[in-house]
Protein backbone atom coordinates (compact mmCIF):
# COMPACT_ATOMS: atom_id res chain seq x y z
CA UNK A 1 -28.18 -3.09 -50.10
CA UNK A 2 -27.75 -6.67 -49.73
CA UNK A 3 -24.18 -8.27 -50.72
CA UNK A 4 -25.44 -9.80 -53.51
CA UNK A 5 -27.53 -6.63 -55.01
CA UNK A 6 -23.49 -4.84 -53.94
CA UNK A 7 -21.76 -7.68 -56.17
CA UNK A 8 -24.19 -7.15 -58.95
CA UNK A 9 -23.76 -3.32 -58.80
CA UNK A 10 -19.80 -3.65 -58.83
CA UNK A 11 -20.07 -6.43 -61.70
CA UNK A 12 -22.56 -3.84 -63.72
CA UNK A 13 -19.65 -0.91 -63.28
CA UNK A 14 -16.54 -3.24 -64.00
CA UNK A 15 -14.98 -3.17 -60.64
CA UNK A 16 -14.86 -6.53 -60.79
CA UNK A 17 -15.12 -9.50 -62.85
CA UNK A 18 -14.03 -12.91 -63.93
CA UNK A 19 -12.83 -13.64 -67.03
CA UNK A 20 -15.39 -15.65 -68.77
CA UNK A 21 -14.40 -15.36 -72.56
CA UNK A 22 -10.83 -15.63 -71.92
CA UNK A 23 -11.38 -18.93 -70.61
CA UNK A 24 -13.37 -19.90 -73.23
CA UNK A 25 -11.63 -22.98 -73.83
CA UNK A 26 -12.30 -24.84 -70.59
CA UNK A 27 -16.34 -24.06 -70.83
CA UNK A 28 -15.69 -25.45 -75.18
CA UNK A 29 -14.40 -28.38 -73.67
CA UNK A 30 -16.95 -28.94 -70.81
CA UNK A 31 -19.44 -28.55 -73.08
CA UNK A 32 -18.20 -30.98 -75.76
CA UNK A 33 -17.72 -33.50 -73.20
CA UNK A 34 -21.22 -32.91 -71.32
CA UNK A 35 -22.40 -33.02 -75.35
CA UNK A 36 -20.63 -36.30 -76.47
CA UNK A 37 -21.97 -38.32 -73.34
CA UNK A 38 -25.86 -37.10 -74.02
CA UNK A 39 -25.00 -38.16 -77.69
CA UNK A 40 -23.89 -41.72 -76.23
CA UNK A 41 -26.36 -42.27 -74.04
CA UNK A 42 -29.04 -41.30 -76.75
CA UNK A 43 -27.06 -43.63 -79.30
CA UNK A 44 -26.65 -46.32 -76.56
CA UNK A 45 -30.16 -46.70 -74.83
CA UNK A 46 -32.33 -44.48 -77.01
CA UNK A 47 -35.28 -42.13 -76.19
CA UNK A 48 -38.61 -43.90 -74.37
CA UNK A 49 -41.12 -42.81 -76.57
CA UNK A 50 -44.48 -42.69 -75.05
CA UNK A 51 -47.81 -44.12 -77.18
CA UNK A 52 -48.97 -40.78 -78.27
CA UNK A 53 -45.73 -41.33 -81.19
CA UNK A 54 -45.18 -45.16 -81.49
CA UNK A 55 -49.06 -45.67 -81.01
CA UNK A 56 -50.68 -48.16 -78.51
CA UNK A 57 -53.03 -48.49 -76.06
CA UNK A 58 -54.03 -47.11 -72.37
CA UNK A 59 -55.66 -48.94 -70.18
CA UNK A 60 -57.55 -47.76 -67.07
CA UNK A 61 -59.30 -49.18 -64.05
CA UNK A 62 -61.78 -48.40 -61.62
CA UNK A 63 -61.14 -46.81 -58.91
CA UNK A 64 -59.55 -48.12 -55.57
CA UNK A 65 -57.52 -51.10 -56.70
CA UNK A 66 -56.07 -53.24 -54.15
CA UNK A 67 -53.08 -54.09 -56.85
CA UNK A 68 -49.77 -52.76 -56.47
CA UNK A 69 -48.23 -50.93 -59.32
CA UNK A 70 -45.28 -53.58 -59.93
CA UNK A 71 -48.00 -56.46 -60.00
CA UNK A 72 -49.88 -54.46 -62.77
CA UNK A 73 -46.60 -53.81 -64.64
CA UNK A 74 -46.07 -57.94 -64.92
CA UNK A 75 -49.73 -58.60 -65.85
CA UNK A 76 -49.65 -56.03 -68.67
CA UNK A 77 -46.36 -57.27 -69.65
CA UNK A 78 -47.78 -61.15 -69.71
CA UNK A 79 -50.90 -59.95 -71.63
CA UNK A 80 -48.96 -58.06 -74.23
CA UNK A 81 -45.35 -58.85 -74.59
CA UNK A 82 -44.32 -55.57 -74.45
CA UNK A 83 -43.16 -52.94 -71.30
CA UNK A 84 -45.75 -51.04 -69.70
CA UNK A 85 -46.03 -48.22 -67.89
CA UNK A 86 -48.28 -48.18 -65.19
CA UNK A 87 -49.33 -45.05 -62.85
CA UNK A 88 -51.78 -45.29 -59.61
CA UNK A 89 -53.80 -42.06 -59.99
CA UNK A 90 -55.28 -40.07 -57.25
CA UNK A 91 -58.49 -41.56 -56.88
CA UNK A 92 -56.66 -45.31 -56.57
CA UNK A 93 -57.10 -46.13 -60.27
CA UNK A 94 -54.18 -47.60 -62.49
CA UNK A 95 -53.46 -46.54 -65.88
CA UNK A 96 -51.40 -48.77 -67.64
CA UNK A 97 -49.81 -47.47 -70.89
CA UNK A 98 -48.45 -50.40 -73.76
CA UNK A 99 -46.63 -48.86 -76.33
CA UNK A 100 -46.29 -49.89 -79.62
CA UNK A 101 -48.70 -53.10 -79.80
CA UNK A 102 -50.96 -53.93 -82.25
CA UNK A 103 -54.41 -52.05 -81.24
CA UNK A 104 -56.52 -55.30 -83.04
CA UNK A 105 -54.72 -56.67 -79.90
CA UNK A 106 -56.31 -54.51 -77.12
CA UNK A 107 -59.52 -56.68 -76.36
CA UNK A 108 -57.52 -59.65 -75.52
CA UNK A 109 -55.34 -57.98 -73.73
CA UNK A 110 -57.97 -56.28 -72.11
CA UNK A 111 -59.80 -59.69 -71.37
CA UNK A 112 -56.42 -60.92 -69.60
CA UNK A 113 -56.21 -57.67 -67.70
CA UNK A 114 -59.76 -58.05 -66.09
CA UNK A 115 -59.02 -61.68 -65.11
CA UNK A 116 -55.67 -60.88 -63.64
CA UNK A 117 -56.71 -57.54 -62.08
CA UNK A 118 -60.06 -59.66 -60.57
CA UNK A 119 -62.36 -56.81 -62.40
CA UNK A 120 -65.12 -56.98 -64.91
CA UNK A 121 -63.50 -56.13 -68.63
CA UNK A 122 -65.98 -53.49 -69.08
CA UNK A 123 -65.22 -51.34 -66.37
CA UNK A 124 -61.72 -51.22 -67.99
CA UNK A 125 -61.67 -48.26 -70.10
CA UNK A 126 -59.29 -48.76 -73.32
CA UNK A 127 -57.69 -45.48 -75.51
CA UNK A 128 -55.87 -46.52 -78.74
CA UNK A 129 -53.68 -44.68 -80.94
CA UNK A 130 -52.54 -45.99 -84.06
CA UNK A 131 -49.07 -45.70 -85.44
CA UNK A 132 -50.17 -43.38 -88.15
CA UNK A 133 -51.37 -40.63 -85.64
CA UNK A 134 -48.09 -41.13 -83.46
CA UNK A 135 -46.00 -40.58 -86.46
CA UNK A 136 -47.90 -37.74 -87.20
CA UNK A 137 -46.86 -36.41 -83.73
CA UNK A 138 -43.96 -36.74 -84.02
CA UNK A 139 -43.71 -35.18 -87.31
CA UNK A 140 -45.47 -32.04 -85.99
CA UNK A 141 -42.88 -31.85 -82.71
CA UNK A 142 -40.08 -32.03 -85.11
CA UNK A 143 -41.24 -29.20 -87.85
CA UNK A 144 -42.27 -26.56 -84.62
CA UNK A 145 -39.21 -27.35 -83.44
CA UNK A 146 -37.05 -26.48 -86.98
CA UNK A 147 -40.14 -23.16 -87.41
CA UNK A 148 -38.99 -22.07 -83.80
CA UNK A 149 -35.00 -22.20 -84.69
CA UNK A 150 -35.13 -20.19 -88.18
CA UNK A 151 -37.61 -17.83 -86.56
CA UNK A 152 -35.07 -17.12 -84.16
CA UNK A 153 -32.10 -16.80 -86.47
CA UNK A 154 -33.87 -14.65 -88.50
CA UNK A 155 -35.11 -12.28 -86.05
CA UNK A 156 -31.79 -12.15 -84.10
CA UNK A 157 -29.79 -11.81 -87.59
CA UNK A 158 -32.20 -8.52 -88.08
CA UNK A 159 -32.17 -7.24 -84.45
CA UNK A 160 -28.45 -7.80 -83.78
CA UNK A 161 -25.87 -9.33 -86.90
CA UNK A 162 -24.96 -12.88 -88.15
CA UNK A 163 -22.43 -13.99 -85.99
CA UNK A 164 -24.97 -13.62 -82.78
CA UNK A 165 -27.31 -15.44 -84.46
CA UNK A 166 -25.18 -18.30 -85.32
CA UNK A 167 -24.33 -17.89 -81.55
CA UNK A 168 -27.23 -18.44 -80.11
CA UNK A 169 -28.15 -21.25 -82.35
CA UNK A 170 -25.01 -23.58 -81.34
CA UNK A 171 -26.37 -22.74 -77.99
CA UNK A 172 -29.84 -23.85 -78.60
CA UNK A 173 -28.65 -27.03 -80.10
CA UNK A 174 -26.42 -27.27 -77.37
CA UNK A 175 -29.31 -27.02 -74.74
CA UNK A 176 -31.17 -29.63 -76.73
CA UNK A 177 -28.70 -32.26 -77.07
CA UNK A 178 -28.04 -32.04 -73.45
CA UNK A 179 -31.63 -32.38 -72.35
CA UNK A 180 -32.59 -35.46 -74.94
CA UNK A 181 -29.31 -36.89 -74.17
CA UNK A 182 -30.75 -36.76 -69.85
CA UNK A 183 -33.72 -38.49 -71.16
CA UNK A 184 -32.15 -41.48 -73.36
CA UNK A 185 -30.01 -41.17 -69.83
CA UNK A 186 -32.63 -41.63 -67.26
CA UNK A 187 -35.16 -43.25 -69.36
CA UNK A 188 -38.13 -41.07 -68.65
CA UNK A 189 -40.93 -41.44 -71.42
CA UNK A 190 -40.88 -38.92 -73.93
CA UNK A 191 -44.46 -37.21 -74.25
CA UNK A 192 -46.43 -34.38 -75.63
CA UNK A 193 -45.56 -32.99 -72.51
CA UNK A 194 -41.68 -32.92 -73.54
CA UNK A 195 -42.14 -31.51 -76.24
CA UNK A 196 -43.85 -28.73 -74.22
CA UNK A 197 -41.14 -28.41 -71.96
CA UNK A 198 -38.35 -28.33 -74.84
CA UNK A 199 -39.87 -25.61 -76.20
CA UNK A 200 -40.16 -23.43 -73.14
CA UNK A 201 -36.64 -24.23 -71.77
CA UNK A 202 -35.49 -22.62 -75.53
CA UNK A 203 -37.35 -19.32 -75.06
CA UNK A 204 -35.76 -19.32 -71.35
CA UNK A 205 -31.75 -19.97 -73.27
CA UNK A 206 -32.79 -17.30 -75.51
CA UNK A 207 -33.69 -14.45 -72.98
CA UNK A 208 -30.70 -14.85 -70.87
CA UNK A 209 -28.74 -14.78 -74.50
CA UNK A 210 -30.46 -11.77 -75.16
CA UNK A 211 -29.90 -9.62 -72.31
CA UNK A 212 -25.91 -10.33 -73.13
CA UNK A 213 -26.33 -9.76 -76.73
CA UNK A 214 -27.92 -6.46 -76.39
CA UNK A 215 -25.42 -5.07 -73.30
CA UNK A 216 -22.90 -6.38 -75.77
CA UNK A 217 -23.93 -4.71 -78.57
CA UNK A 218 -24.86 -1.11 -76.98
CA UNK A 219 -21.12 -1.37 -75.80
CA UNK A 220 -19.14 -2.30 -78.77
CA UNK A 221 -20.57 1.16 -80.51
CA UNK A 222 -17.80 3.08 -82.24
CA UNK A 223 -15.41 -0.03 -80.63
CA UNK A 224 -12.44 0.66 -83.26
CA UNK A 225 -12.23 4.26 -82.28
CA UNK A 226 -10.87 3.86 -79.52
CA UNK A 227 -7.80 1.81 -78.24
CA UNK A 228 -8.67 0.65 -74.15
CA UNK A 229 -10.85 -2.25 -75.09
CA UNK A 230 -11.04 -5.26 -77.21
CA UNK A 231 -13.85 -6.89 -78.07
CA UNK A 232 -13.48 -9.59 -76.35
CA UNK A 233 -12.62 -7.24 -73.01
CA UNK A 234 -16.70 -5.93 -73.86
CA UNK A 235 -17.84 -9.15 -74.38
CA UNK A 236 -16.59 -10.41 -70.85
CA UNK A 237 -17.41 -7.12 -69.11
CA UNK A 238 -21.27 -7.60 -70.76
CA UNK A 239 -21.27 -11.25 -69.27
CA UNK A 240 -20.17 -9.94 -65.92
CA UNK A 241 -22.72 -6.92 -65.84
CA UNK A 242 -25.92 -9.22 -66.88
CA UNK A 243 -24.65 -12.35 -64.56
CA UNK A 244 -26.41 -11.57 -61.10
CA UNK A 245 -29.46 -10.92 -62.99
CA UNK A 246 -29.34 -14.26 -65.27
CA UNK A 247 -28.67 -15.97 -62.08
CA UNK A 248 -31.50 -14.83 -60.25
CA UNK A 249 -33.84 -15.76 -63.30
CA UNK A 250 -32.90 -19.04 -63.38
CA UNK A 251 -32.74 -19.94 -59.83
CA UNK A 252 -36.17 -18.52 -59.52
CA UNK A 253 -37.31 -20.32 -62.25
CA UNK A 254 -35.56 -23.85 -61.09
CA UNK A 255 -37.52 -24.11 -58.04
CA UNK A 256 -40.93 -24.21 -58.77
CA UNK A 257 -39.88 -26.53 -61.33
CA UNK A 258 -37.41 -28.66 -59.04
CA UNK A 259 -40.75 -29.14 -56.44
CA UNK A 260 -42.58 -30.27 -59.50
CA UNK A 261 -39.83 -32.84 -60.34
CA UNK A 262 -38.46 -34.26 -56.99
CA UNK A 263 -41.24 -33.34 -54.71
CA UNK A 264 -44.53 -34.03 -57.36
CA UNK A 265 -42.82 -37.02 -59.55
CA UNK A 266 -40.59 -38.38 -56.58
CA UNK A 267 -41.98 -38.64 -52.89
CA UNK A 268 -45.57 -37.99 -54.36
CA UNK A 269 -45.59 -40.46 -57.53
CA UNK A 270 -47.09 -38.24 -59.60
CA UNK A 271 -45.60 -39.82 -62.58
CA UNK A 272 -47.35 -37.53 -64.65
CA UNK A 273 -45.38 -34.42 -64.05
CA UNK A 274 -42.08 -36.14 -64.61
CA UNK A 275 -42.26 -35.99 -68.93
CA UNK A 276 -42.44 -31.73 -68.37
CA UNK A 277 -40.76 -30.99 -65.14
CA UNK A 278 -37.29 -33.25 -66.07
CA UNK A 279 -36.73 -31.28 -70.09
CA UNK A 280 -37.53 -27.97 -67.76
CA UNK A 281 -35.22 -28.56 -65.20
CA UNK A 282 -32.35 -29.74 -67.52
CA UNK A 283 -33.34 -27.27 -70.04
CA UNK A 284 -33.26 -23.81 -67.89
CA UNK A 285 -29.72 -25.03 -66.38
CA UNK A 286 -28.00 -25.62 -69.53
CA UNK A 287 -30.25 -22.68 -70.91
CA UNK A 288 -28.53 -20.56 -68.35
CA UNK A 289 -24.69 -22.19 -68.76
CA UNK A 290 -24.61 -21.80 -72.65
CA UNK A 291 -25.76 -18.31 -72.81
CA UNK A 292 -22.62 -17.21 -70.31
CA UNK A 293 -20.14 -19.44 -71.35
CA UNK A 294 -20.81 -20.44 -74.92
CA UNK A 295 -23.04 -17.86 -76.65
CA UNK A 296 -21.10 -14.91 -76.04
CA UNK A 297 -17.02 -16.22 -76.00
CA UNK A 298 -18.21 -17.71 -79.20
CA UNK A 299 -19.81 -14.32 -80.50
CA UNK A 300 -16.26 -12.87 -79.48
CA UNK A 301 -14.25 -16.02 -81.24
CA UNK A 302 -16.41 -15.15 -84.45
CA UNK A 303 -16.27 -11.23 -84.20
CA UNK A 304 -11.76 -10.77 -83.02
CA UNK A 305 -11.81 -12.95 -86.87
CA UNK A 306 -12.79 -9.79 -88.85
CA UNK A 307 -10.09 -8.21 -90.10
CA UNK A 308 -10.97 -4.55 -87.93
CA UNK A 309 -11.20 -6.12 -85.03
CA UNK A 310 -7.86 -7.75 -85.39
CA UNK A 311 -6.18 -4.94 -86.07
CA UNK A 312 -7.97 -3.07 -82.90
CA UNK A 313 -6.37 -6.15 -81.00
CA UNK A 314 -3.14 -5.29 -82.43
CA UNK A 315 -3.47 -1.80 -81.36
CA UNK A 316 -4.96 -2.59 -77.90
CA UNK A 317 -2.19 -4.99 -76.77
CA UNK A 318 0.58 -2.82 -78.20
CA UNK A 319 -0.49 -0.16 -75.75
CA UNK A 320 -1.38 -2.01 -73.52
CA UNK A 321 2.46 -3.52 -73.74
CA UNK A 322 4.23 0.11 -74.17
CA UNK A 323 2.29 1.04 -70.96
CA UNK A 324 3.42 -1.49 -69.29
CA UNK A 325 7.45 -1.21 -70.06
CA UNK A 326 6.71 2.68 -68.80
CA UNK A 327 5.33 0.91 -65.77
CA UNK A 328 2.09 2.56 -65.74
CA UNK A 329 -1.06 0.33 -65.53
CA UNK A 330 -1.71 -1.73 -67.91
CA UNK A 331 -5.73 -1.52 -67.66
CA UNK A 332 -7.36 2.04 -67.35
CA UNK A 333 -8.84 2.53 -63.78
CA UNK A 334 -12.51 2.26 -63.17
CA UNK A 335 -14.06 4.77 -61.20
CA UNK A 336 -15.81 3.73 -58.11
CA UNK A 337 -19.56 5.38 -59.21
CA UNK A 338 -21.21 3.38 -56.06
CA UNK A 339 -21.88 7.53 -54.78
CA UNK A 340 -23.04 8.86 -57.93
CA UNK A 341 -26.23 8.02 -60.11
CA UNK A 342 -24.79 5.53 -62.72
CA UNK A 343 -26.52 6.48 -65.96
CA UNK A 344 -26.15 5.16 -69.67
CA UNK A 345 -23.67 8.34 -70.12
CA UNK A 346 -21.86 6.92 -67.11
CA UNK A 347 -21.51 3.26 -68.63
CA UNK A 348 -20.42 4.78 -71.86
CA UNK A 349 -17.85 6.35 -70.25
CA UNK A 350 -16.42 3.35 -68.48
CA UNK A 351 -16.52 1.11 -71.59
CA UNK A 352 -15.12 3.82 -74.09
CA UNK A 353 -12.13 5.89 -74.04
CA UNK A 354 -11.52 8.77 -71.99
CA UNK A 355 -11.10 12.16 -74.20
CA UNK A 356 -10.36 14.60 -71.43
CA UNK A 357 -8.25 14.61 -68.22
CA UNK A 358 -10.03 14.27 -64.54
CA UNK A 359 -9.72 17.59 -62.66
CA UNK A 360 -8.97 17.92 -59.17
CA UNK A 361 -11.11 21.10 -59.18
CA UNK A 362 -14.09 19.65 -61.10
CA UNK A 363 -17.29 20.90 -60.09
CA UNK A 364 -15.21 23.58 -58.02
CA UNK A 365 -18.21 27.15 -58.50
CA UNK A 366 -20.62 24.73 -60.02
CA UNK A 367 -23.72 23.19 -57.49
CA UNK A 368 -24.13 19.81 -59.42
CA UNK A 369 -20.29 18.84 -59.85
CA UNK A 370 -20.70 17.76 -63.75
CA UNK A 371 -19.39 18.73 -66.97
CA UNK A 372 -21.59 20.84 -68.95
């Protein structure tokens, strides 16, 4: 087995761990600090919207131009008075992009274009979209966004309870924030395509969230019966047993993306790819970060307030404390199961409390060594 499948294994079992929930605090205030600069940046410079929502027009030339993408940029901008956005395509062709001009304005512009560009005006091909239509777009974005979110609270508030679902919809918004806040950051136009990648990036945030929610929630069965664990304790020990396998996810999902972004929309120039592959690659990291280090401490935050579960924490650290002045150990062992087949029986066992001693002479007449 390779050392990483090993750590996974031991992470699954509880022989080891870091304590994720009860540092909560530090990844609360990493997060409200990452969150309050993408709010800044979105107040400061604001989101690039693309034509398809302020409206416009999109130019494009025949192919094999001998103009440079900065000259077309300063001829579009003379014609129009506005910014452009201008991207050479593969066959040599320019498409320039003017948001949020006047479309009764496109034939003049387009005139200008043709005499700076040295090409006859009708081998310039024009698309307009009015204001109307872009609002309209946006609109649409907006109300599949809000449809996706109470979807998913409602069908995690029926699979799991309340509090996870309020969970994992601070993480959502989280994920979000950060991502539009990148954009207003970097100043990449906002496009269909974003919206696109938005959208994906949450159903990736909500997977990894719930993988934890529903370790979490097999292990916190019959939790105030016994007196070994608080919830919290599950809630870290779920985080640890699902982290090799959230990792893997997302690196494996970050690197076709990553190519798309750095390699396709950077050394290539595919400008194109940049409006999906930058909301996916922000998106599936913070994705990944919120469901370990703010879905689930928060789930643990909301669940230690009930009044059971406080008075399970009562009970836990008072034995925990009395065990401790006896100087035994203050956390029950965990058995090294890296021999034996580890079974949902044999994870039950870890997390909940132990009922009968271990026997030196177990399995001693018996061929299979277990209880029956």
């Amino acid at each position: 087995m390779s050392k990483l499948g090993n750590l996974g294994a031991r992470l699954h079992r509880g022989e080891v761990g870091y304590d994720f929930v009860g540092n909560r605090k530090i990844w609360y205030g990493i997060s409200i600090l990452i969150t309050i600069t993408a709010i800044l940046g979105l107040t400061v410079r604001g989101l690039n919207m693309g034509i398809e929502f302020q409206g416009g027009a999109a130019f494009t030339t025949p192919k094999g131009m001998s103009a440079s993408v900065s000259q077309a940029e300063k001829y579009a901008q003379d014609a129009s008075g506005h910014d452009a956005v201008v991207q050479k395509l593969g066959d040599g062709s320019l498409r320039i992009q003017i948001a949020g001009i006047d479309t009764d304005k496109s034939d003049s512009i387009k005139k200008q274009l043709s005499k700076d560009l040295n090409v006859d005006s009708e081998n310039i091909a024009a698309d307009l979209v009015g204001p109307s239509w872009g609002d309209q777009i946006a609109n649409k974005a907006w109300e599949g966004l809000a449809i996706f979110m109470v979807l998913v609270v409602i069908y995690l508030a029926i699979a799991f309870e309340w509090r996870m679902a309020l969970a994992a919809l601070v993480a959502l918004i989280h994920d979000i924030t950060i991502t539009i806040g990148i954009y207003a950051l970097v100043g990449f136009e906002v496009t269909p395509g974003t919206v696109i990648g938005l959208l994906t990036i949450l159903g990736y945030s909500l997977y990894d969230t719930v993988v934890v929610f529903d370790s979490l929630k097999e292990q916190t069965k019959d939790i105030t019966k016994q007196t070994r664990w608080t919830y919290s304790d599950i809630a870290n020990r779920s985080i640890n047993g699902t982290l090799v396998r959230s990792i893997n996810t997302t690196v494996v999902a970050l690197l076709p993306v990553a190519a798309l972004l750095f390699i396709g929309g950077g050394f290539l120039g595919a400008g194109v790819l940049n409006d999906i592959s930058l909301s996916l690659f922000v998106g599936l990291a913070a994705g990944a970060y919120s469901s370990i280090f703010i879905a689930t401490p928060l789930v643990a935050d909301l669940k230690e307030a009930e009044p059971q579960m406080k008075a399970l924490k009562k009970r836990v650290l008072a034995k925990r404390a009395q065990a401790a002045a006896q100087g035994e150990p203050v956390e029950p062992e965990v058995t090294d199961h890296s021999d034996d087949d580890y079974d949902d029986e044999d994870a039950a066992a870890v997390v909940g409390p132990r009922t009968q001693p271990t026997s030196r002479n177990r399995g001693r007449g018996r061929p299979s060594g277990k209880r029956r």
